[in-house]
C-alpha atoms as a PDB file:
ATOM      1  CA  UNK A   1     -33.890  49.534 -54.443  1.00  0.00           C
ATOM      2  CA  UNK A   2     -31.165  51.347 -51.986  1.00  0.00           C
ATOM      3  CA  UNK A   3     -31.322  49.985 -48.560  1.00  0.00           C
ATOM      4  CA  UNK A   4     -28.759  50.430 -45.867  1.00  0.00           C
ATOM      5  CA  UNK A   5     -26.836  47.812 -44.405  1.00  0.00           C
ATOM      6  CA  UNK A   6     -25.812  47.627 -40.686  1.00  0.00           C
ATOM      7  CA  UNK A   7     -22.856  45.377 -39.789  1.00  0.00           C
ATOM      8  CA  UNK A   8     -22.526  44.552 -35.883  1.00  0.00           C
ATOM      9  CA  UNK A   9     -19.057  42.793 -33.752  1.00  0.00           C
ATOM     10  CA  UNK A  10     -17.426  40.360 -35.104  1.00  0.00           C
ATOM     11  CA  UNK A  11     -19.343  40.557 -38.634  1.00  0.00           C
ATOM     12  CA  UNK A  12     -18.692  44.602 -39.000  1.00  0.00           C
ATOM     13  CA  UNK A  13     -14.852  43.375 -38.187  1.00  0.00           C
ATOM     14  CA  UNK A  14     -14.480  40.577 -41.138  1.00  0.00           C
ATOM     15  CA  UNK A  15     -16.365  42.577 -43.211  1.00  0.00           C
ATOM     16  CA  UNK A  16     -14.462  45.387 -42.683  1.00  0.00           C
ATOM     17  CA  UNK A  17     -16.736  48.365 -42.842  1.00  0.00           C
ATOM     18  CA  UNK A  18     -20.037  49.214 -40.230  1.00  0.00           C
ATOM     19  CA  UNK A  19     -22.563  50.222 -42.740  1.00  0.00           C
ATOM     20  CA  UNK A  20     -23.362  50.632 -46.336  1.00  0.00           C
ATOM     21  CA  UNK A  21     -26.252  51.720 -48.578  1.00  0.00           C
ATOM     22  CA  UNK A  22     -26.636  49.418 -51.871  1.00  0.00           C
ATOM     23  CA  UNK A  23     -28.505  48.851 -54.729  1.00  0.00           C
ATOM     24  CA  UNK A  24     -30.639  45.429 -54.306  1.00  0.00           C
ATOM     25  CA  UNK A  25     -30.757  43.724 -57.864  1.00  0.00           C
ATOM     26  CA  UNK A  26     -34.417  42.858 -58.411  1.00  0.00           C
ATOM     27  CA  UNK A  27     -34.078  38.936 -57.825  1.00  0.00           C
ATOM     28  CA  UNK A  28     -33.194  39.716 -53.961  1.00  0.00           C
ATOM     29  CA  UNK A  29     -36.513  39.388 -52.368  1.00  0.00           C
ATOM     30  CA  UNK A  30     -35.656  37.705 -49.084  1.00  0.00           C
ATOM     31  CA  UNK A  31     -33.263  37.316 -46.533  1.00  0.00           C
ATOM     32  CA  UNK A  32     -32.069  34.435 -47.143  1.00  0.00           C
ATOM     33  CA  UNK A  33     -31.197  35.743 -50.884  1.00  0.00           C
ATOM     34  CA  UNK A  34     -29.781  38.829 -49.761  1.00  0.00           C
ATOM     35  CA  UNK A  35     -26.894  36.794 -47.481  1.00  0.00           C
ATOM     36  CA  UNK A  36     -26.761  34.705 -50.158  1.00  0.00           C
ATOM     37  CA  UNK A  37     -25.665  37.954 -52.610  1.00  0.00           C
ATOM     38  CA  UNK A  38     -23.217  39.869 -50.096  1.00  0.00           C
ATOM     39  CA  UNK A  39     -20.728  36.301 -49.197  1.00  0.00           C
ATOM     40  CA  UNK A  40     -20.324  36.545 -52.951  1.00  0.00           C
ATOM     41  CA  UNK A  41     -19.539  40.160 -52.744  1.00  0.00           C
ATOM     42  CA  UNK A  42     -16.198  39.902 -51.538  1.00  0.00           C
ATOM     43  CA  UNK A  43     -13.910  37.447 -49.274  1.00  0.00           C
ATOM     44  CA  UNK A  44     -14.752  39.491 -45.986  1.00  0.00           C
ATOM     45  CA  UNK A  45     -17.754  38.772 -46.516  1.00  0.00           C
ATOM     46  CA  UNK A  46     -18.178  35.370 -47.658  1.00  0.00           C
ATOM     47  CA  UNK A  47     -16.106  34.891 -43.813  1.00  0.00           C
ATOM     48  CA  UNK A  48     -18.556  37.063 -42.087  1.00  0.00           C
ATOM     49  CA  UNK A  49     -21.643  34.968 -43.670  1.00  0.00           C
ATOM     50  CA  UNK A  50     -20.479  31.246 -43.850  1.00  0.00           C
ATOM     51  CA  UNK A  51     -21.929  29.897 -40.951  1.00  0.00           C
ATOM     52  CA  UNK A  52     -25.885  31.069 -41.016  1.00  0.00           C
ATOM     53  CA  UNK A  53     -26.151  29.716 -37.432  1.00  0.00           C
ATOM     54  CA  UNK A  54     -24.309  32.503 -36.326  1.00  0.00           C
ATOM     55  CA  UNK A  55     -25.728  35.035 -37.834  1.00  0.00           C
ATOM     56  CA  UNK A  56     -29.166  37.299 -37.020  1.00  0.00           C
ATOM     57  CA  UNK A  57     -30.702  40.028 -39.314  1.00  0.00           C
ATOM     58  CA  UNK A  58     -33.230  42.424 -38.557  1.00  0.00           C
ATOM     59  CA  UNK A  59     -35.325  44.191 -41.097  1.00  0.00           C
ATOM     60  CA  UNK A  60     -36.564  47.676 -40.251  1.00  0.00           C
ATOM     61  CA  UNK A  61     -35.642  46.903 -36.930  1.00  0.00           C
ATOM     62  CA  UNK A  62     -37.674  43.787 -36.313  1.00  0.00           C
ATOM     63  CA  UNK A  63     -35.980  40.414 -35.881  1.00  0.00           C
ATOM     64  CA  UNK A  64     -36.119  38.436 -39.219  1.00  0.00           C
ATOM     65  CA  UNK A  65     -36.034  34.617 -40.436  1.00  0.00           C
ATOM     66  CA  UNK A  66     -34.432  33.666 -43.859  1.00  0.00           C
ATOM     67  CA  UNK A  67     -38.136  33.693 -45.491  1.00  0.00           C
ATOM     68  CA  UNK A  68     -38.588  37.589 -44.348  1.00  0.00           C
ATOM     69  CA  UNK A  69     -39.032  39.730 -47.558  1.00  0.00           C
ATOM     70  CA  UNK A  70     -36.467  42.600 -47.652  1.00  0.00           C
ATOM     71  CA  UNK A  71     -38.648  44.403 -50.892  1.00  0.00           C
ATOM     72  CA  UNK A  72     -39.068  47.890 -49.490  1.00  0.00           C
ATOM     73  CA  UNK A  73     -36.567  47.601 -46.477  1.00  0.00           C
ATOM     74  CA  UNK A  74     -34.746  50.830 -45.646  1.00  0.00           C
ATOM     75  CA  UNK A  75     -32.519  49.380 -43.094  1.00  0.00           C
ATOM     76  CA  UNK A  76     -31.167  45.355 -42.598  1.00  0.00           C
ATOM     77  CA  UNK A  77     -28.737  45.019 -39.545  1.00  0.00           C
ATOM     78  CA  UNK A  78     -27.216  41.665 -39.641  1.00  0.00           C
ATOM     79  CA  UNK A  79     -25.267  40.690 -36.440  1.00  0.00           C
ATOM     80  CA  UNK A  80     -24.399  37.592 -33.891  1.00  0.00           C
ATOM     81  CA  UNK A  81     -26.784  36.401 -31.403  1.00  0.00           C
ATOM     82  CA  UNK A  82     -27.034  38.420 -28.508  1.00  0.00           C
ATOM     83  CA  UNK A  83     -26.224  36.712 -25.082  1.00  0.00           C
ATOM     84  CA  UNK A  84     -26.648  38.348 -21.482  1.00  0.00           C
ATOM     85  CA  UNK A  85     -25.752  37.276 -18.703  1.00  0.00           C
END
């Protein structure tokens, strides 16, 4: 499954790039799977995903949890919390 990943501040900056469309190997069915799979991708972004805390993902544009399924996801952003102020 191709899906396209958005990178957002500080994450797009570790892991060096602001998007990319990849193949999903078939045992990535949720969230917390698929941050699991990219911080082994490469040292950028094993930084970028080490602290879950820090990190949000939507999927299809709709704010996700670690248990949200990504099987037929076109788009997962994954960014820092948003603050205002």
């Amino acid at each position: 499954m191709m899906v396209e990943l958005l990178y957002f501040a500080w994450v797009r900056e570790q892991i060096g790039v602001d998007a990319e469309t990849v193949a999903l190997p078939a045992n990535i069915t949720s969230v917390a799977a698929l941050l699991d799979w990219l911080a082994s991708r490469s040292p950028g972004h094993a930084a970028a995903l080490a602290n879950r805390s820090r990190i949000r993902v939507a999927v299809d544009q709709a704010f996700a949890t670690p248990d949200t399924p990504v099987a037929g996801a076109r788009e997962i952003a994954i960014f820092p919390p948003v603050t205002g102020g």
